[in-house]
Protein backbone atom coordinates (compact mmCIF):
# COMPACT_ATOMS: atom_id res chain seq x y z
CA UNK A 1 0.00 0.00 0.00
CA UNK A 2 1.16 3.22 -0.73
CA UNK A 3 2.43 5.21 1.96
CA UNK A 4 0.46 9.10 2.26
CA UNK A 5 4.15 10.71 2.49
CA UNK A 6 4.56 9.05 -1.54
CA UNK A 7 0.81 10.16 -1.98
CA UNK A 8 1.24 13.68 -1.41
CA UNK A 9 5.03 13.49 -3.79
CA UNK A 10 2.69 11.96 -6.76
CA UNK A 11 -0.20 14.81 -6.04
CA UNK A 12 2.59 17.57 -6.33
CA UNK A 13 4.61 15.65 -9.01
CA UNK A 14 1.78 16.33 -11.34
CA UNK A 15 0.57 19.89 -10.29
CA UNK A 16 0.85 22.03 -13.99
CA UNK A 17 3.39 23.87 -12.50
CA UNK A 18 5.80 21.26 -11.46
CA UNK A 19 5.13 19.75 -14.94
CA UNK A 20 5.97 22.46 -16.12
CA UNK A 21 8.97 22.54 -14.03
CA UNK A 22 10.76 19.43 -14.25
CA UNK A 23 9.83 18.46 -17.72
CA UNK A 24 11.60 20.87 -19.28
CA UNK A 25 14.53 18.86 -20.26
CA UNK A 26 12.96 15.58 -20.95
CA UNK A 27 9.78 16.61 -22.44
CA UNK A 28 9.63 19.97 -23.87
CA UNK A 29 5.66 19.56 -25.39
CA UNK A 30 4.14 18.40 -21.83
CA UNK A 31 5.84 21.27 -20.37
CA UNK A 32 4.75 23.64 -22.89
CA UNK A 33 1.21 22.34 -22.84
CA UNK A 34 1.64 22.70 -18.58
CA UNK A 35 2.66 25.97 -18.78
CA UNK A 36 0.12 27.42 -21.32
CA UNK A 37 -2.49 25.97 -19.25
CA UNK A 38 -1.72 28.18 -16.21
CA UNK A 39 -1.00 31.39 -17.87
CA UNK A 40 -4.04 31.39 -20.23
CA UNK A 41 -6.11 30.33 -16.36
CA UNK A 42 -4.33 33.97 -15.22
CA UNK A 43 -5.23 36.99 -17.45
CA UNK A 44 -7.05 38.84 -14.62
CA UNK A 45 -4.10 39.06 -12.69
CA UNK A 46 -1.55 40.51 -15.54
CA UNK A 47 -4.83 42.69 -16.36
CA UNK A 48 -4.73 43.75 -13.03
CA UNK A 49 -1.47 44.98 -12.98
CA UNK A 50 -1.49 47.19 -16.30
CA UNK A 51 -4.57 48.56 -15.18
CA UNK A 52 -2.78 49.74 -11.61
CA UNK A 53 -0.31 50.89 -13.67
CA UNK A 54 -2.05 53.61 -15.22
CA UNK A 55 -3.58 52.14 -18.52
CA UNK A 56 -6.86 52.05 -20.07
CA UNK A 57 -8.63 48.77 -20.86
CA UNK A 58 -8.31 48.43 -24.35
CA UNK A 59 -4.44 49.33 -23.83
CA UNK A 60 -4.29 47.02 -20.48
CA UNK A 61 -6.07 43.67 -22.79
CA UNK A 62 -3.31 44.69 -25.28
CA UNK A 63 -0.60 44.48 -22.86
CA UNK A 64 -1.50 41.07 -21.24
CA UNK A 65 -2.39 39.23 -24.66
CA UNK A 66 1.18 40.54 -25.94
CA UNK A 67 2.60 39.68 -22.38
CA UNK A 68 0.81 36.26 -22.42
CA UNK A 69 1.89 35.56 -26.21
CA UNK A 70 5.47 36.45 -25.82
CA UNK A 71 5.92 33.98 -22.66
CA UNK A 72 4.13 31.01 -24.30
CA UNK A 73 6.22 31.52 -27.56
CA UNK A 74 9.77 31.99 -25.66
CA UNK A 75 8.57 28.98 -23.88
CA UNK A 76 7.97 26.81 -26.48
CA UNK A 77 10.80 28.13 -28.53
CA UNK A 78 13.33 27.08 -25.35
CA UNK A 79 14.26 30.33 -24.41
CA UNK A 80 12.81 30.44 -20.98
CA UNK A 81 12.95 27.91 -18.02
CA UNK A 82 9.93 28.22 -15.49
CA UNK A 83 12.18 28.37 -12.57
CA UNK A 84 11.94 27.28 -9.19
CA UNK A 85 9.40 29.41 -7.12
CA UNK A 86 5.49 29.68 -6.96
CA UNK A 87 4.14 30.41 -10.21
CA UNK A 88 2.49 33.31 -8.81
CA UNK A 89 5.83 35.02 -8.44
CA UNK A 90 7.33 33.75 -11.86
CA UNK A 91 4.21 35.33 -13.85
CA UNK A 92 4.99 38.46 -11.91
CA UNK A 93 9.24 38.75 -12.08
CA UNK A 94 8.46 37.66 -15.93
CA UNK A 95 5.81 40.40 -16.20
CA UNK A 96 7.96 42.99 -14.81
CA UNK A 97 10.82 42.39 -17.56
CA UNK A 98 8.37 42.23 -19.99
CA UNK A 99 7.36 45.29 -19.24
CA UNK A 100 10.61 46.54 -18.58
CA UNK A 101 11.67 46.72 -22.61
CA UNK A 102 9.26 47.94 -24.99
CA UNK A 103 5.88 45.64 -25.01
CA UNK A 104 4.24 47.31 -28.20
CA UNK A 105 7.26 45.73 -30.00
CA UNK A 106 5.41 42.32 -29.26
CA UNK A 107 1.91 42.97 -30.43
CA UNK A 108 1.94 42.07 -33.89
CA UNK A 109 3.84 38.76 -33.33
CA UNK A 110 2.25 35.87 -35.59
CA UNK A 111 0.43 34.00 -34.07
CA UNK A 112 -0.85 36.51 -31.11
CA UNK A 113 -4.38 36.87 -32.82
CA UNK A 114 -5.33 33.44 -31.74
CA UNK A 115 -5.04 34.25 -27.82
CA UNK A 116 -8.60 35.30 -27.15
CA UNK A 117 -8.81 37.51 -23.50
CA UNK A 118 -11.48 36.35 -21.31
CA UNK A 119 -14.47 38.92 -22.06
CA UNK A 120 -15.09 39.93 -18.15
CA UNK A 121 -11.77 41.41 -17.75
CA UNK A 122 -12.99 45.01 -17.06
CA UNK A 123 -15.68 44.48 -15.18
CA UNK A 124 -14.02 41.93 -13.00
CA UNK A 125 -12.01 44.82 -11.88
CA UNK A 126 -14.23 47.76 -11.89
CA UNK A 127 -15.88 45.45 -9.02
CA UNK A 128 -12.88 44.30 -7.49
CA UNK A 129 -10.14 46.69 -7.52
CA UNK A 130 -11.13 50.08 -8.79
CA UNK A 131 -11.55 51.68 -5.28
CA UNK A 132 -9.36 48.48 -3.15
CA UNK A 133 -6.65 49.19 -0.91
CA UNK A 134 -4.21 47.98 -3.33
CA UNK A 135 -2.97 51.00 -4.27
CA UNK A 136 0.59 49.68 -6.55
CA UNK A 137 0.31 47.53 -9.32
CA UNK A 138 2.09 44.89 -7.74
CA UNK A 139 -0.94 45.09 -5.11
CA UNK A 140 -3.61 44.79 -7.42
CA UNK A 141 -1.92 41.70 -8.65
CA UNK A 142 -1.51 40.37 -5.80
CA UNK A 143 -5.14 40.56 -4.54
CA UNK A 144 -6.37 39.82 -8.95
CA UNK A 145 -4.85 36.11 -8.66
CA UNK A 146 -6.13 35.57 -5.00
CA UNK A 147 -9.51 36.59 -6.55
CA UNK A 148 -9.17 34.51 -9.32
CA UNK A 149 -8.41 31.24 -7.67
CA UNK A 150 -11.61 31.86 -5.62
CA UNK A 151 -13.34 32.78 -8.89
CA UNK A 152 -12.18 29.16 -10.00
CA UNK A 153 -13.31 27.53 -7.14
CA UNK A 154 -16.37 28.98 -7.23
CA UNK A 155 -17.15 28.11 -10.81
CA UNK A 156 -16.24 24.28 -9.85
CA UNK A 157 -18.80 24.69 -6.77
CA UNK A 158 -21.11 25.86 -8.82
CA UNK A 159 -20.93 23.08 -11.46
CA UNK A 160 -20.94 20.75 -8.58
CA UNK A 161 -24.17 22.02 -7.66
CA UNK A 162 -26.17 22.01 -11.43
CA UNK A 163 -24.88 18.72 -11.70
CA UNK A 164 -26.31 17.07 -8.46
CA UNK A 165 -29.61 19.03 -8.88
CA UNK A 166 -29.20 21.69 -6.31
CA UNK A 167 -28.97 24.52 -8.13
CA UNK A 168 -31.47 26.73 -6.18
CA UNK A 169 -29.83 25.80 -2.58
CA UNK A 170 -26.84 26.65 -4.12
CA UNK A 171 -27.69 29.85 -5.35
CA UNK A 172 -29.89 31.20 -2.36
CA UNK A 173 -26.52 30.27 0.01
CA UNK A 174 -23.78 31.63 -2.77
CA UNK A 175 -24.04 35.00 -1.26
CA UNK A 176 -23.30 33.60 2.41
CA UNK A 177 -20.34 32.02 1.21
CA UNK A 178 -18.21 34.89 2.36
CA UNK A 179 -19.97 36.17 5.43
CA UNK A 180 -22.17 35.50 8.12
CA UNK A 181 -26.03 35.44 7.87
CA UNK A 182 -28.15 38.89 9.35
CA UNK A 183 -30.47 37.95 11.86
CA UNK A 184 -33.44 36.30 10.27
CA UNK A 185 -31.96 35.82 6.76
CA UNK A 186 -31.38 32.14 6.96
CA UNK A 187 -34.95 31.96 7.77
CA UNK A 188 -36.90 33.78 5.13
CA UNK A 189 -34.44 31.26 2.80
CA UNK A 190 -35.72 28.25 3.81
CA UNK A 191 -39.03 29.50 3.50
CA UNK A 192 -37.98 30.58 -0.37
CA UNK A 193 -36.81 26.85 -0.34
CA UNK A 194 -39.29 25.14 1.43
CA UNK A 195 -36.70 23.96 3.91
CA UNK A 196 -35.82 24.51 7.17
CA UNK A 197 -32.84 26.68 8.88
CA UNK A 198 -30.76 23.68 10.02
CA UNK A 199 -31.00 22.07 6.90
CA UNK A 200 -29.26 25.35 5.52
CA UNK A 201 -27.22 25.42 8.38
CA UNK A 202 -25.52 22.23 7.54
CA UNK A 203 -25.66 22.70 3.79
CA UNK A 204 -23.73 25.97 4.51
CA UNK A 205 -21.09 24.80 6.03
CA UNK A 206 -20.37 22.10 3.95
CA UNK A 207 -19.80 24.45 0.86
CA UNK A 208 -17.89 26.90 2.83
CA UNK A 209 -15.79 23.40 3.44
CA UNK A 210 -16.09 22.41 0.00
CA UNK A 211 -14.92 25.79 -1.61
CA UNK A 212 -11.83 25.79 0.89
CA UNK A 213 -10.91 22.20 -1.13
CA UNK A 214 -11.31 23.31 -4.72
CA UNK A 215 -9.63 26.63 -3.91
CA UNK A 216 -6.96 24.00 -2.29
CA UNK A 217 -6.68 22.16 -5.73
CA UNK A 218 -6.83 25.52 -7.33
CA UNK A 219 -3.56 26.79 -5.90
CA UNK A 220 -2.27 23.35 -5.60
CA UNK A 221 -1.63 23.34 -9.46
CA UNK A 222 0.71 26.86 -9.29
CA UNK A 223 3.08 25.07 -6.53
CA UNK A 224 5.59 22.01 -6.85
CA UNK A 225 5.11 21.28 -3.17
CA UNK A 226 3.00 20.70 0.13
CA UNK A 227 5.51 23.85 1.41
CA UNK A 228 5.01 25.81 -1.24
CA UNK A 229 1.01 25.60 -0.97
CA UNK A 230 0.92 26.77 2.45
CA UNK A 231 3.05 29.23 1.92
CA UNK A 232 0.57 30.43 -0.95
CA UNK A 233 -2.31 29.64 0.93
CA UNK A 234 -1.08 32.21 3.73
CA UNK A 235 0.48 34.84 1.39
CA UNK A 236 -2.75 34.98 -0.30
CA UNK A 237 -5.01 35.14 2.71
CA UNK A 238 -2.94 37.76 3.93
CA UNK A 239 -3.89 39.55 0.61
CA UNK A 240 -7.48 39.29 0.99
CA UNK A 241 -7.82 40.18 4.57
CA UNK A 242 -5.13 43.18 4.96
CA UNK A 243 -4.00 41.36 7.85
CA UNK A 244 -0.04 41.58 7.13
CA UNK A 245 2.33 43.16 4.66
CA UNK A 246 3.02 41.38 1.30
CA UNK A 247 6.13 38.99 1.61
């Protein structure tokens, strides 16, 4: 039988970003494939950050797409290793040299036409970040990939819940997902549902539980290691809350 400390190697063996890692030398196409898989999952965050730093949104989706395209094509061209840290910090130390030479040089690179931005860029961070706290690009990052491994994990919850028919529980209790019930509120929704408050009680917490997992696996697939997620997992909570300086 397999022993949990060789368990949790294998889960973190095959994360997209240790794939992306440590089959660079051996093979090239699974890390490509790895590491287009993450970046394409992160627009908001790059967004984020060229938004913070002053652009407007047609200018800020032309920045990321050209940002995104140029690391996916020095990637598969063997001109860039993914490193050794969090992914999280590779996207941004690659995003800052980008950035660093002249980006518009990038935009008309074949083959860039065929990255297609995600179409809720702006308003993600209209609602979001426009009036946050984080005040420096690097900020607004910071708190844009926090948000969208939640935004993940919530999308999986949600799925979870069309597909085992409990779509309206699931949708009454979204908005609780995040903070605590007023008085009475649990109770005129289980009248909406026909239910009763325990029931919602208990269904509560066990999506509160499961979103924690999925934004687990979320993260999970940006580390190499059960170190490296708890750092993450910290780091990021940190974000969200205000309750500590950025590393």
């Amino acid at each position: 039988m397999m022993s949990s400390s060789s368990h949790r190697i294998d889960r973190f063996a095959t994360t997209r970003w240790s794939l992306a890692m440590q089959a660079v030398a051996t093979t090239p196409d699974e890390a490509q494939v790895a590491l287009a898989e993450l970046v394409q999952r992160y627009w908001y965050p790059v967004y984020a950050y060229a938004r913070r730093s002053g652009h407007a949104p047609v200018i800020a989706e032309d920045i990321a797409r050209s940002f995104i395209g140029s690391l996916m094509r020095d990637f598969r061209d063997g001109g860039s290793e993914a490193g050794r840290g969090e992914f999280r910090r590779y996207l941004l130390g690659r995003l800052n040299a980008f950035l660093g030479r002249d980006w518009r040089e990038t935009t008309d690179a074949p083959g860039e036409g065929e990255i297609s931005a995600p179409p809720d860029l702006e308003a993600r961070y209209l609602q979001d970040l426009a009036d946050s706290g984080s005040t420096t690009p690097e900020q607004a990052y910071e708190r844009a990939f926090a948000l969208e491994v939640i935004a993940r994990a919530l999308h999986r919850l949600r799925s979870e819940a069309r597909r085992t028919g409990h779509q309206a529980m699931y949708a009454a209790l979204e908005p609780l997902l995040a903070r605590e019930p007023a008085p009475g509120e649990l109770d005129l929704t289980a009248q909406s549902l026909s239910s009763r408050p325990l029931a919602l009680i208990v269904a509560l917490k066990r999506l509160r539980q499961r979103l924690r997992e999925l934004a687990g696996e979320e993260l999970a697939d940006t580390v190499a290691s059960r170190e490296q997620l708890q750092a993450e997992q910290a780091t990021l909570h940190a974000v969200l809350t205000g309750k500590k300086p950025l590393p």
